[in-house]
C-alpha atoms as a PDB file:
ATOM      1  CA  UNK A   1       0.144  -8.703 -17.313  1.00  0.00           C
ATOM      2  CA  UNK A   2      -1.045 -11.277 -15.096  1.00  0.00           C
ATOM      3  CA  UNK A   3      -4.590 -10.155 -14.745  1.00  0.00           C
ATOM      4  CA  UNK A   4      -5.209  -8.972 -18.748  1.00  0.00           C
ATOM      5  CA  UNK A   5      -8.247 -11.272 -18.870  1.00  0.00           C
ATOM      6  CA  UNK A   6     -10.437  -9.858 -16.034  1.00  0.00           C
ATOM      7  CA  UNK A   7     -10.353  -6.248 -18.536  1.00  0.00           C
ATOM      8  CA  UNK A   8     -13.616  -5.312 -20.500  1.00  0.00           C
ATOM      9  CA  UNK A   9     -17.257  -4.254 -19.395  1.00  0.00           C
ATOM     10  CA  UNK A  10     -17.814  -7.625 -18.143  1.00  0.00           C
ATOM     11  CA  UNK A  11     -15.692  -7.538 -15.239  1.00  0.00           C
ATOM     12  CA  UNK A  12     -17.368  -6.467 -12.016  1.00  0.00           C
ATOM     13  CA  UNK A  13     -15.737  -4.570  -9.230  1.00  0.00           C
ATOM     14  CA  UNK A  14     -16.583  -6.546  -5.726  1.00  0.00           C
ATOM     15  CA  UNK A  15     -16.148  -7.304  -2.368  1.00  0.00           C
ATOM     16  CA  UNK A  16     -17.780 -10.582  -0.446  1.00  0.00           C
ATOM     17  CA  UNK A  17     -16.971 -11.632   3.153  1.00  0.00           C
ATOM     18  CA  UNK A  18     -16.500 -15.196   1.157  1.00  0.00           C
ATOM     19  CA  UNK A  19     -13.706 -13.707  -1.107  1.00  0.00           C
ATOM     20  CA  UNK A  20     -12.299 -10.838   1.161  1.00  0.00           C
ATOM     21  CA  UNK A  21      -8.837 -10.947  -0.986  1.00  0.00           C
ATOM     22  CA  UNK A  22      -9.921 -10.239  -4.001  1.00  0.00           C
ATOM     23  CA  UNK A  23     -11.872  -7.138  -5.781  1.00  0.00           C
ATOM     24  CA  UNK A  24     -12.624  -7.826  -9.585  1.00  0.00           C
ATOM     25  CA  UNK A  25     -14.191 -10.839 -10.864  1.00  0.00           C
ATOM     26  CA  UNK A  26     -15.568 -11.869 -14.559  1.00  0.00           C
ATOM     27  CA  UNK A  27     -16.867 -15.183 -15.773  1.00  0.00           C
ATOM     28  CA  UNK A  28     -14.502 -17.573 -16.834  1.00  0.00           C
ATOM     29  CA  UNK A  29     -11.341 -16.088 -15.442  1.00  0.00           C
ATOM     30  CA  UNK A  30     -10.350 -16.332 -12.079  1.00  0.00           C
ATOM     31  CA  UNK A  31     -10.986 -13.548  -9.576  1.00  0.00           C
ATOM     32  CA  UNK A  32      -7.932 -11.225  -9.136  1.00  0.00           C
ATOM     33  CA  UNK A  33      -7.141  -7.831  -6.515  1.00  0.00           C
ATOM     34  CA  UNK A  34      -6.425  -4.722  -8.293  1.00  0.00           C
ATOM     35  CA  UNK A  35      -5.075  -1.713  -6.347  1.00  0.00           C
ATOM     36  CA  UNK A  36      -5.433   1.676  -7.200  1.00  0.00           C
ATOM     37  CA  UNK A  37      -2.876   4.209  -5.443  1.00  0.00           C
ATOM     38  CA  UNK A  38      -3.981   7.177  -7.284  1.00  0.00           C
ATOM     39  CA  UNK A  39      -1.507  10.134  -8.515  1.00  0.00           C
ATOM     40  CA  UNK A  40       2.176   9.702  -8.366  1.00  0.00           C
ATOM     41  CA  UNK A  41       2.536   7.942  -5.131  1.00  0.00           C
ATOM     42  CA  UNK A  42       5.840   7.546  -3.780  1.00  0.00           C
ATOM     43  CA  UNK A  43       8.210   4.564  -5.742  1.00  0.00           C
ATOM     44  CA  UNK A  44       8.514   3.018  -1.920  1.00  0.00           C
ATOM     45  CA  UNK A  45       5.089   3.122  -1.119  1.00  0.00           C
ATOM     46  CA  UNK A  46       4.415   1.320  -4.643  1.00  0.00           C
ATOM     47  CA  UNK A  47       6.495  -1.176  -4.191  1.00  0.00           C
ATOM     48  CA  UNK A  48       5.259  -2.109  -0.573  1.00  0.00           C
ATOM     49  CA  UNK A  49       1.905  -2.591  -1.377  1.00  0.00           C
ATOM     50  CA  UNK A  50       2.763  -4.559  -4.611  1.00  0.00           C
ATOM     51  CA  UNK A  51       5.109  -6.841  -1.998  1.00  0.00           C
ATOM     52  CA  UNK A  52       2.033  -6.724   0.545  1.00  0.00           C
ATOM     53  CA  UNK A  53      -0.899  -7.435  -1.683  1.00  0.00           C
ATOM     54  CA  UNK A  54       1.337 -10.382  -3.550  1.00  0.00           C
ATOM     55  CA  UNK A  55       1.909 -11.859   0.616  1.00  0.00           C
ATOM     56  CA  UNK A  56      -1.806 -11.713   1.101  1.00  0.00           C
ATOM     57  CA  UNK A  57      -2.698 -13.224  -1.897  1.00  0.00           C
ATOM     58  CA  UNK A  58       0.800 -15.939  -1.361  1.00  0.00           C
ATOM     59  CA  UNK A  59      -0.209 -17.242   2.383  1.00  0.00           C
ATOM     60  CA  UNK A  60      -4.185 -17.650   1.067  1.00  0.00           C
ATOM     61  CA  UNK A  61      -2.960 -20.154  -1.223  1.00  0.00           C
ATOM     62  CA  UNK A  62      -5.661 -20.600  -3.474  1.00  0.00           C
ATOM     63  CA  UNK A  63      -5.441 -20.799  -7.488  1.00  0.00           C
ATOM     64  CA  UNK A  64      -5.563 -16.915  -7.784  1.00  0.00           C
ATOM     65  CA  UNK A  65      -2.231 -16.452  -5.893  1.00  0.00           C
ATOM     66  CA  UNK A  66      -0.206 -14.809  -8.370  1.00  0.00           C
ATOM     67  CA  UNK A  67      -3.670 -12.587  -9.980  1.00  0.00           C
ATOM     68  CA  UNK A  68      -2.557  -8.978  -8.734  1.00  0.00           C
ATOM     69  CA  UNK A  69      -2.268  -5.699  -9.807  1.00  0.00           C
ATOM     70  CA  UNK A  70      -1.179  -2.641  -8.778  1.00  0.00           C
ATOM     71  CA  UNK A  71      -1.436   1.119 -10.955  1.00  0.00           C
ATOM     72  CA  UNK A  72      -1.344   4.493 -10.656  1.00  0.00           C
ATOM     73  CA  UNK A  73      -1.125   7.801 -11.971  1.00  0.00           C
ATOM     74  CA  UNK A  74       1.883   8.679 -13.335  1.00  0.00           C
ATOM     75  CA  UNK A  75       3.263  13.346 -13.747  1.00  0.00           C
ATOM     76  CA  UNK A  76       1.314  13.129 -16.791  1.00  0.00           C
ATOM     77  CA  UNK A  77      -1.543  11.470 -15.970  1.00  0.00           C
ATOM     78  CA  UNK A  78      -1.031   8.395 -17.329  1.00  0.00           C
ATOM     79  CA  UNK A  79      -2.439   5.364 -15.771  1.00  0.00           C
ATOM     80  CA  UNK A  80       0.635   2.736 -14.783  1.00  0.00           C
ATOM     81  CA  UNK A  81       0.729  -0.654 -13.867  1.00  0.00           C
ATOM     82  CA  UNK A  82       3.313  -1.447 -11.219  1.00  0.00           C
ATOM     83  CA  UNK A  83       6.224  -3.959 -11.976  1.00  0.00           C
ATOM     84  CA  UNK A  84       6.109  -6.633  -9.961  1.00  0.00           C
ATOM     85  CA  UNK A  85       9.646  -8.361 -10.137  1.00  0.00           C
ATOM     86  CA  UNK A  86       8.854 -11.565  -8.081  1.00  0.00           C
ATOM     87  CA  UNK A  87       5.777 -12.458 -10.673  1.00  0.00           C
ATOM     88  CA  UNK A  88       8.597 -12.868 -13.299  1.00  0.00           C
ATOM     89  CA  UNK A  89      12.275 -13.310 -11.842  1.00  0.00           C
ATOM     90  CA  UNK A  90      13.095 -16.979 -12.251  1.00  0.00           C
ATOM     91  CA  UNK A  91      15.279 -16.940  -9.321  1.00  0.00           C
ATOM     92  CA  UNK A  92      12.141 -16.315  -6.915  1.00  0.00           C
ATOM     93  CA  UNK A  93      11.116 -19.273  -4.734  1.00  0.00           C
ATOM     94  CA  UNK A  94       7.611 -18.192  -4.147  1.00  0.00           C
ATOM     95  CA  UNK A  95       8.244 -17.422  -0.249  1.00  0.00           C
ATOM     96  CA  UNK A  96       7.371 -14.205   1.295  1.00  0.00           C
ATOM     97  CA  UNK A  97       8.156 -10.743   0.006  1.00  0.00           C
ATOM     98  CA  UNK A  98       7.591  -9.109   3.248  1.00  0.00           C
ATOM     99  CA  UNK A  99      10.323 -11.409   5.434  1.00  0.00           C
ATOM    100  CA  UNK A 100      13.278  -9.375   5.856  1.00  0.00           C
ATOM    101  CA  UNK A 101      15.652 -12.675   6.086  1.00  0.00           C
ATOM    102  CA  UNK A 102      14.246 -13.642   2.470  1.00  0.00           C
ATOM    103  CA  UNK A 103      16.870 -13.342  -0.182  1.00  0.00           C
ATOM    104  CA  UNK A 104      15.162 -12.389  -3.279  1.00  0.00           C
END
């Protein structure tokens, strides 16, 4: 998973008005947004905010572009991280996943 390294009791949950995009930091990794959607959200409502949160971090452009998470709760409880197809299809440009003329 593409933010592993930001796991552990050193990482701090954040928010700064110089970082607005991101929400967990730890020394030595880079800073990364993790979103938590709570108990078995709807698969549509998943998948748009995985989309939207990967846009965000896309058009600020900075070396924590692709440092995104998204989990939930699955009917037992479970906590789930979202698949996030266009962090690991080779066939993705790297353009938006929110343009509805975009072929992915």
């Amino acid at each position: 998973m593409q933010v592993r390294d930001v796991g552990g009791v050193e990482a701090i949950i954040t928010w700064s008005r110089a970082t607005p995009h991101v929400n967990i930091v730890k020394n030595g990794c880079l800073p990364a947004l993790v979103a938590y959607l709570g108990a078995q959200p709807m698969p549509d409502r998943v998948q748009n905010m995985a989309d939207g949160l990967l846009e965000l971090l896309r058009k600020e452009n900075k070396p924590h572009n692709k440092r995104v998470a998204v989990c939930y709760r699955n009917v037992d409880g479970v906590v789930e991280f979202a698949p996030m197809p266009a962090l690991t299809r080779i066939d993705h440009d790297g353009g938006s996943l929110t343009n509805i003329t975009t072929v992915l």
